[in-house]
PDB file of N, CA and C in Angstrom:
ATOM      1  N   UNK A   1     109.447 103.599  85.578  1.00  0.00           N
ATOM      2  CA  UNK A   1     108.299 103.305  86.423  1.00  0.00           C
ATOM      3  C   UNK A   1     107.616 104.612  86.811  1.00  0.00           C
ATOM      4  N   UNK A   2     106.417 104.326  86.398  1.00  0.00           N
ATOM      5  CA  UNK A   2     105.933 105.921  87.082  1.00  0.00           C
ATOM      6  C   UNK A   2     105.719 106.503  88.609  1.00  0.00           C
ATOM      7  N   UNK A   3     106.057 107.233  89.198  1.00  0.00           N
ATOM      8  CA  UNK A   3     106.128 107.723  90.351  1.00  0.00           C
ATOM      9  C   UNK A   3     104.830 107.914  90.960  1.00  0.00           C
ATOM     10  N   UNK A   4     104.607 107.425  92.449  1.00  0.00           N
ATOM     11  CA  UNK A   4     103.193 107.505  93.390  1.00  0.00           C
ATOM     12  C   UNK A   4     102.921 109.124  93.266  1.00  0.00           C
ATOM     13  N   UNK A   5     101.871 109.122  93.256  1.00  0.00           N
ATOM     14  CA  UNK A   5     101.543 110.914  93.581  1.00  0.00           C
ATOM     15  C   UNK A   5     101.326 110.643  95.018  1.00  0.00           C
ATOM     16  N   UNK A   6     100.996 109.606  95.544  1.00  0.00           N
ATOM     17  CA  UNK A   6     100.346 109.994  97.035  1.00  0.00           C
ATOM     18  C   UNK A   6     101.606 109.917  98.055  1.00  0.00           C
ATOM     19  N   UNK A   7     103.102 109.820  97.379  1.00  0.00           N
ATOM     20  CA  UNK A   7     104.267 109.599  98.520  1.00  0.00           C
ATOM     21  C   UNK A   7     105.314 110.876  98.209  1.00  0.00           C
ATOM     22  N   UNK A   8     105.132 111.706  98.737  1.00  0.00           N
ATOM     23  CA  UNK A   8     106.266 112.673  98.612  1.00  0.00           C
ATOM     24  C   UNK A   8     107.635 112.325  98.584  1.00  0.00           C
ATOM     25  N   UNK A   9     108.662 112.485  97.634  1.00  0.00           N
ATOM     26  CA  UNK A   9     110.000 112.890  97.411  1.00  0.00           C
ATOM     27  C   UNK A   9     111.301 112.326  98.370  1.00  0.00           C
ATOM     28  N   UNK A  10     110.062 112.647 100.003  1.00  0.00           N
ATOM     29  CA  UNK A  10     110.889 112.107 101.393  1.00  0.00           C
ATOM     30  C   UNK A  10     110.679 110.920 101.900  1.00  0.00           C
ATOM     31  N   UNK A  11     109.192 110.549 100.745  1.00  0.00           N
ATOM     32  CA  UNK A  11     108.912 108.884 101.508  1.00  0.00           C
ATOM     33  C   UNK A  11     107.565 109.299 102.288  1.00  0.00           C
ATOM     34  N   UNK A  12     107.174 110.827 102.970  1.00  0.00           N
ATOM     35  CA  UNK A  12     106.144 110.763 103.226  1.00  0.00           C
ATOM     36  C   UNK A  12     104.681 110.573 102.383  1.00  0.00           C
ATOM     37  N   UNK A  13     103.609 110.359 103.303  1.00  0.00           N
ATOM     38  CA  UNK A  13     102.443 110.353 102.843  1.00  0.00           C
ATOM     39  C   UNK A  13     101.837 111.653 102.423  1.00  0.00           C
ATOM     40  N   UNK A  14     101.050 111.751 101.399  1.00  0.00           N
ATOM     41  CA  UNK A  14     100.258 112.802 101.468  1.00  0.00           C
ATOM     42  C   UNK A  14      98.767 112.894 100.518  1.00  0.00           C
ATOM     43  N   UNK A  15      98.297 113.936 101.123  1.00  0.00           N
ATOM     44  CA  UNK A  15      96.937 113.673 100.464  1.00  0.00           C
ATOM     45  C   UNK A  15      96.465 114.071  98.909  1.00  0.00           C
ATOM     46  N   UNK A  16      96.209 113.571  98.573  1.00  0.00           N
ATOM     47  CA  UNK A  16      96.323 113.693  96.684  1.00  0.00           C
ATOM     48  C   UNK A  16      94.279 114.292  96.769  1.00  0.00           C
ATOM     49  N   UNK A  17      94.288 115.373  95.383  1.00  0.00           N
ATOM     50  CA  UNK A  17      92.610 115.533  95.086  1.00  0.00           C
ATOM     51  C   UNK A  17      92.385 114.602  94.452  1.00  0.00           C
ATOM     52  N   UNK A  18      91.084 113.588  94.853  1.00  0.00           N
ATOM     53  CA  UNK A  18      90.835 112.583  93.671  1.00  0.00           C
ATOM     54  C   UNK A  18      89.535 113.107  93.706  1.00  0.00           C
ATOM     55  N   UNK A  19      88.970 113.894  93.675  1.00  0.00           N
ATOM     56  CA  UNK A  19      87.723 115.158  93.385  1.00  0.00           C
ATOM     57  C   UNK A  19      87.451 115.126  91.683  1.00  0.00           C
ATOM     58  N   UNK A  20      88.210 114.764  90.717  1.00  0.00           N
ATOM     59  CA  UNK A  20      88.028 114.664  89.553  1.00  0.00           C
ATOM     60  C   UNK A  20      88.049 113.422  88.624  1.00  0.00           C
ATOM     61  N   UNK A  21      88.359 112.287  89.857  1.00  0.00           N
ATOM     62  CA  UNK A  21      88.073 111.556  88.985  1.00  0.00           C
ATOM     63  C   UNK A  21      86.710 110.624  88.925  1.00  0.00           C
ATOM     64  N   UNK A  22      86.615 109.594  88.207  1.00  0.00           N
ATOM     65  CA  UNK A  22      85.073 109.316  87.880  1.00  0.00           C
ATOM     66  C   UNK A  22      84.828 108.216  88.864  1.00  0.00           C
ATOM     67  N   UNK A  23      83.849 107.929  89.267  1.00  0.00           N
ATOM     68  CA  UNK A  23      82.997 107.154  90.201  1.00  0.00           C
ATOM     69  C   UNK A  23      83.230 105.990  89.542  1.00  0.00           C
ATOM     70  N   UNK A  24      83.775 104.735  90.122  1.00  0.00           N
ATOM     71  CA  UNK A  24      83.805 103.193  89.819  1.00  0.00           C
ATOM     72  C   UNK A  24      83.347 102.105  91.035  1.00  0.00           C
ATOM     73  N   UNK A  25      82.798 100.993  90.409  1.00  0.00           N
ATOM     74  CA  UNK A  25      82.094 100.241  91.311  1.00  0.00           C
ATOM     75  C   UNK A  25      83.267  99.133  91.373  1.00  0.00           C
ATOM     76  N   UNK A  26      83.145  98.753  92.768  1.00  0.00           N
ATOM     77  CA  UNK A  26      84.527  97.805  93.025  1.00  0.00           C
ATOM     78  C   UNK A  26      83.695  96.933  94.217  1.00  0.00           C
ATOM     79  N   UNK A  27      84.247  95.882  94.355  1.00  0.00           N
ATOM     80  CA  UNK A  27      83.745  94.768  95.090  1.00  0.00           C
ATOM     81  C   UNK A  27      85.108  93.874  96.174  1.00  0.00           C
ATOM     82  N   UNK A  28      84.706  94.156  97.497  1.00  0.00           N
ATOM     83  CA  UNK A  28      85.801  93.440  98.336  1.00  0.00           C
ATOM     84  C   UNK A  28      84.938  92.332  99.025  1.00  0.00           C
ATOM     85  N   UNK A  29      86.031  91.142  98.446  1.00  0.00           N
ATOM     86  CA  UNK A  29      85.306  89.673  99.765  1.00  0.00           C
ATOM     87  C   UNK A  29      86.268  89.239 100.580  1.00  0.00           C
ATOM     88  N   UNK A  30      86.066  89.181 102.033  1.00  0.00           N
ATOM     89  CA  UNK A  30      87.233  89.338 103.091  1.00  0.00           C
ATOM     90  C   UNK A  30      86.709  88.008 103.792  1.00  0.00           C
ATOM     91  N   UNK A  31      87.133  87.135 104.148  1.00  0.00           N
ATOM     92  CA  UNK A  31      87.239  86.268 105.058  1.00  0.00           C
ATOM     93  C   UNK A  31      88.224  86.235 106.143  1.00  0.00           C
ATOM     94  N   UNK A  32      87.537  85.512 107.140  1.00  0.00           N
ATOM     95  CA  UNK A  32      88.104  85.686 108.315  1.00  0.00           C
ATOM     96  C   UNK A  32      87.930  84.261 109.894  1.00  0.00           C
ATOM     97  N   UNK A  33      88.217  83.574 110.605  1.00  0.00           N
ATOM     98  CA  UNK A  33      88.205  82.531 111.477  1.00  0.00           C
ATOM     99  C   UNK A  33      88.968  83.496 112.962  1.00  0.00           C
ATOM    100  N   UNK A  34      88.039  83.243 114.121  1.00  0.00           N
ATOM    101  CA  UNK A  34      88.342  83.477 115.213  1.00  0.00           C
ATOM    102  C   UNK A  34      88.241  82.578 116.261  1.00  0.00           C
ATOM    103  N   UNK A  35      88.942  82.402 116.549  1.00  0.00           N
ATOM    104  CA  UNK A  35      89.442  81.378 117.814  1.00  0.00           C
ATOM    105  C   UNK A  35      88.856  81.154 118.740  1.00  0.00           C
ATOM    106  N   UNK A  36      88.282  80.725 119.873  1.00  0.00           N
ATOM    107  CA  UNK A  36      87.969  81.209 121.268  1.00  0.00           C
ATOM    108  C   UNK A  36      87.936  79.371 121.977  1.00  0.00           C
ATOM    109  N   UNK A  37      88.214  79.620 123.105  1.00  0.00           N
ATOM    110  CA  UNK A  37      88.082  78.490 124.005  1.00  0.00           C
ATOM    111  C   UNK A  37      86.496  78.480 124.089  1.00  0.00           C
ATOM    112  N   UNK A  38      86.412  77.021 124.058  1.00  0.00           N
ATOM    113  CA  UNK A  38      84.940  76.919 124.795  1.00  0.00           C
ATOM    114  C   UNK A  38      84.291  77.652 126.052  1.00  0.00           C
ATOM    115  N   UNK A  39      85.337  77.663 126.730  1.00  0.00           N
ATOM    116  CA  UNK A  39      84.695  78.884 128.098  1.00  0.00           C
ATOM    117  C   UNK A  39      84.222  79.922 127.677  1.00  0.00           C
ATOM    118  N   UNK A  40      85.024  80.293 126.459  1.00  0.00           N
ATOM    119  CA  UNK A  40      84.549  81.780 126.150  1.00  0.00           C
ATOM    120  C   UNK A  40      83.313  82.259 125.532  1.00  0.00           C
ATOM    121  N   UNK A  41      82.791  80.767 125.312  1.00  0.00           N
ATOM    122  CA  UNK A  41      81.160  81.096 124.509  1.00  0.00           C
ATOM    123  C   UNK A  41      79.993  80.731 125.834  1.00  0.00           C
TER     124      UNK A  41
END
C-alpha cells in the first residue's frame, strides 16, 4: 500500500508542497436539514 505523504512516521500531520501539481476542477454537493421549534422562527 503506498504510504500518505501528508502523515509523518509518528502519525502526525504535516504539510506537504502541492505547488507543482496541476490545477483540477472538482465539484462538491452537500446537503443538509435543521431543526428548530416553531418558537424559534
Amino acid at each position: 500500500m503506498k504510504r500518505l505523504t501528508h502523515v509523518a512516521g509518528d502519525g502526525r500531520v504535516q504539510m506537504v508542497d502541492v505547488s507543482a501539481k496541476p490545477l483540477s476542477a472538482r465539484t462538491a454537493i452537500a446537503t443538509g436539514k435543521i431543526r428548530l421549534q416553531r418558537e424559534t422562527i
